[in-house]
N, C-alpha and C. Protein backbone atom coordinates (compact mmCIF):
# COMPACT_ATOMS: atom_id res chain seq x y z
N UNK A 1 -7.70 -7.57 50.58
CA UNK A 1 -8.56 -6.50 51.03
C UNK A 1 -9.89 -7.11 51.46
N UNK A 2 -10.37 -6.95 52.34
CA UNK A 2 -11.29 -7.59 53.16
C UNK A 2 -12.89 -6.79 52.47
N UNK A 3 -13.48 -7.54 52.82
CA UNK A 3 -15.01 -6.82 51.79
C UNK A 3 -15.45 -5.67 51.95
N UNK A 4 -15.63 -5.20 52.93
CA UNK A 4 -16.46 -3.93 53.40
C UNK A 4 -15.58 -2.76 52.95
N UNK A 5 -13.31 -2.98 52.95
CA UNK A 5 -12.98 -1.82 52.44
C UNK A 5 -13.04 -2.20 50.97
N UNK A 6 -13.05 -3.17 50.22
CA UNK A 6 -13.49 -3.14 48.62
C UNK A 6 -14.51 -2.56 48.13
N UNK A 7 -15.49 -2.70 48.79
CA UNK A 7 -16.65 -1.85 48.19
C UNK A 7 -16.88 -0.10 48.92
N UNK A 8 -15.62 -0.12 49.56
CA UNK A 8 -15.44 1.55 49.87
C UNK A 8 -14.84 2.29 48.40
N UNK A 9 -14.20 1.04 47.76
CA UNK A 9 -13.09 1.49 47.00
C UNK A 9 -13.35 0.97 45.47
N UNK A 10 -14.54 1.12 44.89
CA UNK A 10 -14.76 0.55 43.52
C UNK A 10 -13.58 0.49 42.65
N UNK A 11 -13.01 -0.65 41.74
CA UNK A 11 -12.51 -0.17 40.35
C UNK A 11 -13.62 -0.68 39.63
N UNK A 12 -12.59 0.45 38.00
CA UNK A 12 -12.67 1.65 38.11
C UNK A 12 -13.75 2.60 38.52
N UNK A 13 -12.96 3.45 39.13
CA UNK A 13 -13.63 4.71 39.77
C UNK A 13 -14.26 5.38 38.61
N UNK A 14 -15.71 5.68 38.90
CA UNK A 14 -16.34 6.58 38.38
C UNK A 14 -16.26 7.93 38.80
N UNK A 15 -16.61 9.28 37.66
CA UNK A 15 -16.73 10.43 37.87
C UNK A 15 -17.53 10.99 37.82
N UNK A 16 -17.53 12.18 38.13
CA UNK A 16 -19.11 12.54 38.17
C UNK A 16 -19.70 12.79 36.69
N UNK A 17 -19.09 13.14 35.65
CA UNK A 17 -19.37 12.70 34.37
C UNK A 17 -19.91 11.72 33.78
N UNK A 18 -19.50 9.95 34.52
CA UNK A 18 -20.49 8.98 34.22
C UNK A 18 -19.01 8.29 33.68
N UNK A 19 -18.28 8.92 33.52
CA UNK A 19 -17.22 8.27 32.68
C UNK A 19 -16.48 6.88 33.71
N UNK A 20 -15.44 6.07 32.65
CA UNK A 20 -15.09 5.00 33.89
C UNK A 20 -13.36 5.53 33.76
N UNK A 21 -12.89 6.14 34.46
CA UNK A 21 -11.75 6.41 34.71
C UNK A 21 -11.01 6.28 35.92
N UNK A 22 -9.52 5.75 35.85
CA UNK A 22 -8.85 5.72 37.21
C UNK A 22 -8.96 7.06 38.13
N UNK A 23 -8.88 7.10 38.97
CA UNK A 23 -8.91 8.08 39.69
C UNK A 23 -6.98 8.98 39.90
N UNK A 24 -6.42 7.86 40.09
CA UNK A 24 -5.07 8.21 39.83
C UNK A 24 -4.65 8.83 38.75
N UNK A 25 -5.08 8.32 37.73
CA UNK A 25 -4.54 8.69 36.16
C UNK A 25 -5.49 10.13 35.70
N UNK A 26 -6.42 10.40 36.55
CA UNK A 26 -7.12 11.23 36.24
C UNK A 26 -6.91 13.09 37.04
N UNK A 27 -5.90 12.26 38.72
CA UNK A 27 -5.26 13.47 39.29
C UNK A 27 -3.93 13.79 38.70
N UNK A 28 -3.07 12.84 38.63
CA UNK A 28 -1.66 13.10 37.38
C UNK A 28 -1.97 13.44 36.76
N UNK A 29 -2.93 13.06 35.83
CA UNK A 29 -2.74 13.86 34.22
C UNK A 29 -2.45 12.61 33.50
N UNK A 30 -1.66 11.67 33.98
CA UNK A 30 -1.48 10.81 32.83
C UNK A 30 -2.03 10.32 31.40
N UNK A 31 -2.21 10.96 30.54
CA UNK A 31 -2.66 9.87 29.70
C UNK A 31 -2.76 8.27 29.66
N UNK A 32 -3.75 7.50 29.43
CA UNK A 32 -3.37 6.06 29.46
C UNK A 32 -4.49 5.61 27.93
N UNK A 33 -3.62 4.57 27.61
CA UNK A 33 -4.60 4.73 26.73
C UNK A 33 -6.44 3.78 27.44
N UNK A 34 -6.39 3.60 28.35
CA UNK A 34 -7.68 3.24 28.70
C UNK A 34 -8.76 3.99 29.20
N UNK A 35 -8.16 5.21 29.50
CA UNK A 35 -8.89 6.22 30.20
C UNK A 35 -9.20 7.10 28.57
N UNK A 36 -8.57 7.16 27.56
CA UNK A 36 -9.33 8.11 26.12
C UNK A 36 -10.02 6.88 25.33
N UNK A 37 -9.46 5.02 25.44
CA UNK A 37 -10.08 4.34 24.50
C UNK A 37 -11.92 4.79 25.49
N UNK A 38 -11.76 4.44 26.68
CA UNK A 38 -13.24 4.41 27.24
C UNK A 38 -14.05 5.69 26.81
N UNK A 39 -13.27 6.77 27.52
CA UNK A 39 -14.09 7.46 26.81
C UNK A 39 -14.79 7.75 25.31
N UNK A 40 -13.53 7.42 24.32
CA UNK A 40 -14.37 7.02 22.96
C UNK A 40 -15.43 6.16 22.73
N UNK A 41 -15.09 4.98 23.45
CA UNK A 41 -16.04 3.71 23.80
C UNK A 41 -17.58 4.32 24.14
N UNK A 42 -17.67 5.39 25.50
CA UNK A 42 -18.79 5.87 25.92
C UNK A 42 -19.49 6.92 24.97
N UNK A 43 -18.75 7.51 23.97
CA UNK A 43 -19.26 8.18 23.30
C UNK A 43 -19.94 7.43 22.32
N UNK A 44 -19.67 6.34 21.68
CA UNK A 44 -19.59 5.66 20.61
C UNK A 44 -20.84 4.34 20.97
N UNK A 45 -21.21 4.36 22.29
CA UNK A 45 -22.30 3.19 22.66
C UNK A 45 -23.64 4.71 23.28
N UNK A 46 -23.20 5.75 23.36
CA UNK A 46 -24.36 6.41 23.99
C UNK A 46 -25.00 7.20 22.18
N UNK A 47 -26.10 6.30 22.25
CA UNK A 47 -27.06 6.37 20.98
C UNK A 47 -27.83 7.68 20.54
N UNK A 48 -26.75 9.05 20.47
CA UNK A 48 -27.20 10.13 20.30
C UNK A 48 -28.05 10.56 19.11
N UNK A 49 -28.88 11.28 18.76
CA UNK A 49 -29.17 11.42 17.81
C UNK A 49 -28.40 12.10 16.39
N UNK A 50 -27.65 13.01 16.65
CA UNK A 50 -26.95 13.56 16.16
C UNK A 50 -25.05 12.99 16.06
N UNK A 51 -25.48 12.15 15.77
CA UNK A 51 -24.06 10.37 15.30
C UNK A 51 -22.91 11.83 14.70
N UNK A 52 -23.34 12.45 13.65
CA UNK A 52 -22.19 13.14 13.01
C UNK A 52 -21.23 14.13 13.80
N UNK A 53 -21.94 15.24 14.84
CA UNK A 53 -21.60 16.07 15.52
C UNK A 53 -21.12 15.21 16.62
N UNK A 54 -21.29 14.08 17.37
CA UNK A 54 -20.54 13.60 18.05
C UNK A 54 -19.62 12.35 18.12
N UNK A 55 -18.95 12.88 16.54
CA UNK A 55 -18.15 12.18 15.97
C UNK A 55 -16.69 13.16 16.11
N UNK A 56 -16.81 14.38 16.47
CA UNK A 56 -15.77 15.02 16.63
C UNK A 56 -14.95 14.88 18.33
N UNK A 57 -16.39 14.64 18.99
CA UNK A 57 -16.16 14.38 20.65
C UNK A 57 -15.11 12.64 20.37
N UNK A 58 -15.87 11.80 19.78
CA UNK A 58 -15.26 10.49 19.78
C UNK A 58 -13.32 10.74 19.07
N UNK A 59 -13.80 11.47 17.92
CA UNK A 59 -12.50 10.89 16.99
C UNK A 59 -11.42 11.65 18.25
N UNK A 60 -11.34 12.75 19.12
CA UNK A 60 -10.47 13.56 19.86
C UNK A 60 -10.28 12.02 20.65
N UNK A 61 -11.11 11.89 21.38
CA UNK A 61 -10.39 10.76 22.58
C UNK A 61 -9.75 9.45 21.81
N UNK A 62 -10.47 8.93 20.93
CA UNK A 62 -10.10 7.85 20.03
C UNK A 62 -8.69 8.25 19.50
N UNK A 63 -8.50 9.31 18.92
CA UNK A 63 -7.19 9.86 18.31
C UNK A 63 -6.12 9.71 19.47
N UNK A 64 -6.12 10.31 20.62
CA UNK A 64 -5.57 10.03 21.77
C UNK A 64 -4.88 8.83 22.20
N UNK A 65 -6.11 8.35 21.67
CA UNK A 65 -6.16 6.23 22.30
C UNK A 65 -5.33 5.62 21.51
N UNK A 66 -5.47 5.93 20.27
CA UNK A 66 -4.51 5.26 18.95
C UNK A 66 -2.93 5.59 19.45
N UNK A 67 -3.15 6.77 19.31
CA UNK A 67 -0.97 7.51 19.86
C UNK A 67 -0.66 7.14 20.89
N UNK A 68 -1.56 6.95 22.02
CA UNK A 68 -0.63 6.21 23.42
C UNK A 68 -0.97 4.76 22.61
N UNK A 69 -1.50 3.91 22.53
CA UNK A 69 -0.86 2.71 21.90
C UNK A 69 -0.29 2.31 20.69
N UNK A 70 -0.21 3.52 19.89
CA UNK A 70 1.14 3.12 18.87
C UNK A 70 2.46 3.60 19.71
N UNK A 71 1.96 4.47 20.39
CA UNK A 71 3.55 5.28 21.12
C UNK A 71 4.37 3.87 22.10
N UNK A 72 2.98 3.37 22.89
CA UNK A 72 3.49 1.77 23.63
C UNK A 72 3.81 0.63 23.63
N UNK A 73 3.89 0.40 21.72
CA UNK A 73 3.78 -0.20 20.85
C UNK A 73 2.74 -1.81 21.68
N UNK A 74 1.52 -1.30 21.82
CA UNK A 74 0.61 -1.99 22.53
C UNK A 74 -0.10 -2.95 21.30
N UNK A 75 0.27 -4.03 20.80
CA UNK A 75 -0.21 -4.11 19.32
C UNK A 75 -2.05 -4.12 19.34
N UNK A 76 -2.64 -4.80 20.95
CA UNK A 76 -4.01 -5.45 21.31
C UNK A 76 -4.57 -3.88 21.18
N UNK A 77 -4.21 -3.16 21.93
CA UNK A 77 -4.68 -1.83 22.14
C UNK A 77 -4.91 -0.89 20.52
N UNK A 78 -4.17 -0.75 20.07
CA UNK A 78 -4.19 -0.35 18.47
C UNK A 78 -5.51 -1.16 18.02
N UNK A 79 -5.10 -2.49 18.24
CA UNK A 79 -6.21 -3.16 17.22
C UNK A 79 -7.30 -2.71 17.73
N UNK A 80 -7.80 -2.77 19.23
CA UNK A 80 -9.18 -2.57 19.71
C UNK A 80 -9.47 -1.12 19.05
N UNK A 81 -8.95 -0.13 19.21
CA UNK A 81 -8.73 1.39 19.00
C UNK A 81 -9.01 1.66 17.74
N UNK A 82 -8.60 1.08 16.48
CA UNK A 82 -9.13 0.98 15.07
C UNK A 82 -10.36 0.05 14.84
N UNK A 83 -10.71 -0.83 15.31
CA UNK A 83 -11.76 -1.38 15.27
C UNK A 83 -13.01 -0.51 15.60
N UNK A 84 -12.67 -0.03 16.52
CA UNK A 84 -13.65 1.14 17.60
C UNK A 84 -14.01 2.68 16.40
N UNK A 85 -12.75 3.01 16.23
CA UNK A 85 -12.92 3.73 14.95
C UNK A 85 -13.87 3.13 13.91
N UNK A 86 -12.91 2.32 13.28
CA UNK A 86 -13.42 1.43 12.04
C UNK A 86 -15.59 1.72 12.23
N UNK A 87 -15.88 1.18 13.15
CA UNK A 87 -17.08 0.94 13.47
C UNK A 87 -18.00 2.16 13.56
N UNK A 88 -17.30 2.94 13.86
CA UNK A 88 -18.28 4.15 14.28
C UNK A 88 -18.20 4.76 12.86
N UNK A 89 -16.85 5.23 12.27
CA UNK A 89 -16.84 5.58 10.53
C UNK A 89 -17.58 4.64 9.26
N UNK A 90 -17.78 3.96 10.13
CA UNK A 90 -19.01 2.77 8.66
C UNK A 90 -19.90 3.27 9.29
N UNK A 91 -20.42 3.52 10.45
CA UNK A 91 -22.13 3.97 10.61
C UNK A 91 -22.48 5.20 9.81
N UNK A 92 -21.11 6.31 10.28
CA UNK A 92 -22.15 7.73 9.68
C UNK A 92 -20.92 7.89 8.27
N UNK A 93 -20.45 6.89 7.46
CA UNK A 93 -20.32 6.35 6.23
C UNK A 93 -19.44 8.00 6.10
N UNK A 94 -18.02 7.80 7.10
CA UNK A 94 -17.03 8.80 6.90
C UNK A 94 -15.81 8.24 5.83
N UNK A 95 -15.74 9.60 4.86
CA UNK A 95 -14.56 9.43 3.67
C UNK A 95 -13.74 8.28 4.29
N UNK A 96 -13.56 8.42 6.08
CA UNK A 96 -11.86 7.53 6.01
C UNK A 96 -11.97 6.22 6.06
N UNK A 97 -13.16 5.75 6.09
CA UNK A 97 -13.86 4.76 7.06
C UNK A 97 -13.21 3.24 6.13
N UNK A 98 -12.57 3.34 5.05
CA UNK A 98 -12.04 2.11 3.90
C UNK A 98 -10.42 1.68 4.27
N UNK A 99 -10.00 3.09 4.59
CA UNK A 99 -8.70 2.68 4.99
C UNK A 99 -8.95 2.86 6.08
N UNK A 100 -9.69 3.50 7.27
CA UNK A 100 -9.45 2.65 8.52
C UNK A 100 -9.96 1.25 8.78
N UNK A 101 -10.54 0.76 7.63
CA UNK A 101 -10.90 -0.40 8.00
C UNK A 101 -9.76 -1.43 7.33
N UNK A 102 -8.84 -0.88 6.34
CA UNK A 102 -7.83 -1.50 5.91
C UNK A 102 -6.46 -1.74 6.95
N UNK A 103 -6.39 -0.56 7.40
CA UNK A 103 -5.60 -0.43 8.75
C UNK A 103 -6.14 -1.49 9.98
N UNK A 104 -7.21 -1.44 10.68
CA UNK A 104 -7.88 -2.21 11.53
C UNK A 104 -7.45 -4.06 11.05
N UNK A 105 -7.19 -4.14 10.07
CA UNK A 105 -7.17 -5.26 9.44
C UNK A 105 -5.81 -5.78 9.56
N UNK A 106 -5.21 -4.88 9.01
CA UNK A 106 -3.55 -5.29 9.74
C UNK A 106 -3.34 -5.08 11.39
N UNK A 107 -3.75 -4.50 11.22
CA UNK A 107 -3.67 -4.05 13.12
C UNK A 107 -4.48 -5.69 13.69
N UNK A 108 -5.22 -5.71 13.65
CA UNK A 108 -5.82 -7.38 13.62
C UNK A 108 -4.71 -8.46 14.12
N UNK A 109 -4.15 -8.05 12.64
CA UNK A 109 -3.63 -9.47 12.41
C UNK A 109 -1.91 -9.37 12.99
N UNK A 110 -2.02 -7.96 13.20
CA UNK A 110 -0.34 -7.79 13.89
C UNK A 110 -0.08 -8.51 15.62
N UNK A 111 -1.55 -8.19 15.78
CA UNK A 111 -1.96 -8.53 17.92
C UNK A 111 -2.38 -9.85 17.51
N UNK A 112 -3.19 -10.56 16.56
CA UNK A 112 -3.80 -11.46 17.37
C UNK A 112 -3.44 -12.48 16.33
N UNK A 113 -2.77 -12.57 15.25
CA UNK A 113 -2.59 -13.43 14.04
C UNK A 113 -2.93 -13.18 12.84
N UNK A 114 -2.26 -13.43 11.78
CA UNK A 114 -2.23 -13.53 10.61
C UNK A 114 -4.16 -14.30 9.77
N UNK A 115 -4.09 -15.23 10.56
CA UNK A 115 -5.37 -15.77 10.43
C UNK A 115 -6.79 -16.01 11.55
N UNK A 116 -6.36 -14.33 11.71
CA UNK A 116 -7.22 -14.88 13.31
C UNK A 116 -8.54 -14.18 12.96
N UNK A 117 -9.79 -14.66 14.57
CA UNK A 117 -11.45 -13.81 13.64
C UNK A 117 -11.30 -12.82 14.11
N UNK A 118 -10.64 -12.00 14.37
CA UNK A 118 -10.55 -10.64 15.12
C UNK A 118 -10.59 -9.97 13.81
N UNK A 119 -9.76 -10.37 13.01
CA UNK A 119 -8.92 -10.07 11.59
C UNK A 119 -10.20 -10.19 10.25
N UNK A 120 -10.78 -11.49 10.66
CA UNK A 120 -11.73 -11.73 9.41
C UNK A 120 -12.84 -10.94 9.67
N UNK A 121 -13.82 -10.67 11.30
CA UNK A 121 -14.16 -9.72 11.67
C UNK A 121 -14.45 -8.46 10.56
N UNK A 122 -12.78 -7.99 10.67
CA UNK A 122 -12.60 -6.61 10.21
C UNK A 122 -12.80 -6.70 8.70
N UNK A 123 -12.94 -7.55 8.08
CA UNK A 123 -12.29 -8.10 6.57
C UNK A 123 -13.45 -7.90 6.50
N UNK A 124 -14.83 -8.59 7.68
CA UNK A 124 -16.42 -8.34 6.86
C UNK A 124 -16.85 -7.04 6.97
N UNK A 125 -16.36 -5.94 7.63
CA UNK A 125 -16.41 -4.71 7.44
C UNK A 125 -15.64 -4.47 6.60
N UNK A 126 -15.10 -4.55 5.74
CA UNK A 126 -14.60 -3.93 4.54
C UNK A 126 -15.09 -4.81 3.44
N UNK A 127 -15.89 -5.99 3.19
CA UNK A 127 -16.90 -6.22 2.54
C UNK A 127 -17.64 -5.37 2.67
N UNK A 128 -18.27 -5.22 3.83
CA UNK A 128 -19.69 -3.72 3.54
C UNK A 128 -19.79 -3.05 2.77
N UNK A 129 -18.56 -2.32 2.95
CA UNK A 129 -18.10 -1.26 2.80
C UNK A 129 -17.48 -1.20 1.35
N UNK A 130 -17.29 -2.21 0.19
CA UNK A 130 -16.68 -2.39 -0.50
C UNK A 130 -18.17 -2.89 -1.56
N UNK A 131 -19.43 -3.44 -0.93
CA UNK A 131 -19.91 -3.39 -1.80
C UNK A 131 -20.73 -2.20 -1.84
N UNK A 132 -21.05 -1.63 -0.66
CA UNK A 132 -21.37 -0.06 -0.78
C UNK A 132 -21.07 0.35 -1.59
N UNK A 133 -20.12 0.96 -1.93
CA UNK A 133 -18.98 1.38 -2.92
C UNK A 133 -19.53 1.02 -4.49
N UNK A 134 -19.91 -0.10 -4.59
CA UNK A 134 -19.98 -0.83 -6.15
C UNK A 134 -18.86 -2.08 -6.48
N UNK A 135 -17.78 -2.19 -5.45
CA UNK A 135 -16.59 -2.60 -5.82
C UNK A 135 -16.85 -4.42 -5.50
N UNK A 136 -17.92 -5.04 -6.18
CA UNK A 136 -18.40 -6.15 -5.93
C UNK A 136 -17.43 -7.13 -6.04
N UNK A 137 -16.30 -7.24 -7.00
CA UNK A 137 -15.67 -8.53 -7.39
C UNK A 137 -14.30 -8.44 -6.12
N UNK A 138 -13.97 -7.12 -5.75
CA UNK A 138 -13.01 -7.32 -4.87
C UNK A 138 -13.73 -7.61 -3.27
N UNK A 139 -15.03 -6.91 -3.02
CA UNK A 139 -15.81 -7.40 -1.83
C UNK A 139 -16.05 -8.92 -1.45
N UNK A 140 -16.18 -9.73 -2.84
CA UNK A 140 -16.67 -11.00 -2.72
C UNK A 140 -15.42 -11.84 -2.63
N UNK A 141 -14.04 -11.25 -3.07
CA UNK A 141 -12.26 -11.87 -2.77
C UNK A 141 -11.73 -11.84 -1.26
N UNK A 142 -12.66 -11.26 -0.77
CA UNK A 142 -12.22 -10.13 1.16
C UNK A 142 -13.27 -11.20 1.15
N UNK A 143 -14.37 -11.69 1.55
CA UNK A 143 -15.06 -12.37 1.82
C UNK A 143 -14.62 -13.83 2.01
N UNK A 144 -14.26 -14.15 1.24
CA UNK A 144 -14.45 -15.95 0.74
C UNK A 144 -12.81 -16.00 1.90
N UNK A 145 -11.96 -14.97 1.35
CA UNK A 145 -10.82 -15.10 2.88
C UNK A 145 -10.99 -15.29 4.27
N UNK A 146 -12.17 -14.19 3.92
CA UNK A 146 -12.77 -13.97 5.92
C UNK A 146 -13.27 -15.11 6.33
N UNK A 147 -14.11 -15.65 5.09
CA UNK A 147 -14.59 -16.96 5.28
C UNK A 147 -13.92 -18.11 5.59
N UNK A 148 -12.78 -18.40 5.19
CA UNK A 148 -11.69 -19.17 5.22
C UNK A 148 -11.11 -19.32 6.67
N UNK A 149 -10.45 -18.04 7.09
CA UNK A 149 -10.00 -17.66 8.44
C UNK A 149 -11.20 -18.43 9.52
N UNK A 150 -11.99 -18.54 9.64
CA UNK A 150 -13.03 -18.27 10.44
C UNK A 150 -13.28 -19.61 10.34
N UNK A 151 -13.37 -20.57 9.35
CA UNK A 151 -13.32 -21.63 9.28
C UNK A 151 -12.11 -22.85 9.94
N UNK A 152 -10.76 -21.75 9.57
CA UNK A 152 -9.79 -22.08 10.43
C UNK A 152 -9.83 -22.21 11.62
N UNK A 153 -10.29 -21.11 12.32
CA UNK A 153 -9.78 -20.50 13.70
C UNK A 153 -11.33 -20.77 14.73
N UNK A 154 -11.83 -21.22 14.46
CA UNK A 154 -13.20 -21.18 15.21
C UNK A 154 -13.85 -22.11 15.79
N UNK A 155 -14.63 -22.71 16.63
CA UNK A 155 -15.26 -23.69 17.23
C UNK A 155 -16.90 -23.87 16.11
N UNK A 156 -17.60 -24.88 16.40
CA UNK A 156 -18.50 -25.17 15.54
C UNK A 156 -19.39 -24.21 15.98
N UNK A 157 -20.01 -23.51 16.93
CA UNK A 157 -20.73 -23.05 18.09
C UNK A 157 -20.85 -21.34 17.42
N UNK A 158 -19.17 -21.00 17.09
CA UNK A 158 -19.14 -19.56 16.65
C UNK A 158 -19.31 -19.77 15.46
N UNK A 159 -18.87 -20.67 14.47
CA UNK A 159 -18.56 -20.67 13.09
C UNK A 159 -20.19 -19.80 12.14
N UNK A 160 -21.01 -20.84 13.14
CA UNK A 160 -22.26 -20.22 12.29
C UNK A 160 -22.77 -18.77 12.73
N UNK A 161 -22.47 -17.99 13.72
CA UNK A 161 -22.77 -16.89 13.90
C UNK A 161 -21.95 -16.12 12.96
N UNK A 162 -20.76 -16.59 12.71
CA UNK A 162 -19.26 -15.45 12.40
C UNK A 162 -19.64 -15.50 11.03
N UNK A 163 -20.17 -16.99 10.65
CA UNK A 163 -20.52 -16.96 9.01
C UNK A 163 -21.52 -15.71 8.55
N UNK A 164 -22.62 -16.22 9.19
CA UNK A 164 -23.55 -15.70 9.13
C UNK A 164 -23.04 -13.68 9.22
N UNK A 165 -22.44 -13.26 9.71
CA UNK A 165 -21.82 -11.77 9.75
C UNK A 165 -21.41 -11.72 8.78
N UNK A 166 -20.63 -12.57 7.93
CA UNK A 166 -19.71 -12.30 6.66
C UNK A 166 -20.20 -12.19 5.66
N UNK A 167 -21.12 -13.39 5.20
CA UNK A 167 -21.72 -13.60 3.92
C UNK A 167 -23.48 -12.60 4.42
């Protein structure tokens, strides 16, 4: 496609909403899961004041996003999709927010490895979240793992940032 018709023709197409959605998937009807993860995504980066009330706008599209990629058995998509969850339920510190971060954790490690930092990542959110709680001796067992992983799987460059998140 030659330049002048590429930039007739952006991907993805924006709407007049602001949202980033196909334009195709958006006249079908299709569900995809990239068109409800984004929109959760946009809900979840636009810094509202009121985090709790537009936690019901997020969890609808997010909920969406999860079932077309468990339905596609998409393992990357799940993981991103609980992570995305995971993250927004530790901010406004929702009941589910321990086991979605327990879930996110397998989901992790189902797409990207058993010992991967996607995985240990998630492991230092459920440290948080675990010493929040009071539950110190099992927070500091999830830790020294995450720590481990990360030590495994990492270049010298990330190691000290990824550390530095965990501990």
């Amino acid at each position: 496609m030659n330049k002048r018709l590429k930039n007739l023709f952006p991907f993805p197409f924006k709407t007049l909403g602001g949202t980033r959605v196909k334009f195709d998937d958006q006249m079908m009807g299709k569900p995809t899961w990239q068109v409800h993860f984004q929109k959760a995504e946009d809900i979840y980066y636009s810094r509202r004041r009121r985090r709790r009330k537009c936690y019901v706008q997020f969890d609808e599209h997010a909920s969406k996003a999860l079932a077309i990629s468990r339905e596609e058995q998409d393992l990357s998509a799940t993981a991103k999709t609980l992570s995305l969850i995971s993250r927004f339920q530790f901010e406004i510190s929702h009941p589910d927010c321990l086991q979605t971060l327990r879930e996110s954790i397998v989901a992790a490690q189902a797409a990207y490895g058993t010992e991967s930092k996607e995985a240990a990542i998630q492991m230092s959110g459920l440290c948080l979240k675990l010493e929040e709680m009071g539950r110190i001796q099992e927070a500091d067992e999830i830790a020294w793992q995450a720590f481990q992983m990360i030590e495994k799987n990492t270049s010298c460059n990330e190691k000290i940032s990824l550390n530095d998140a965990v501990i």
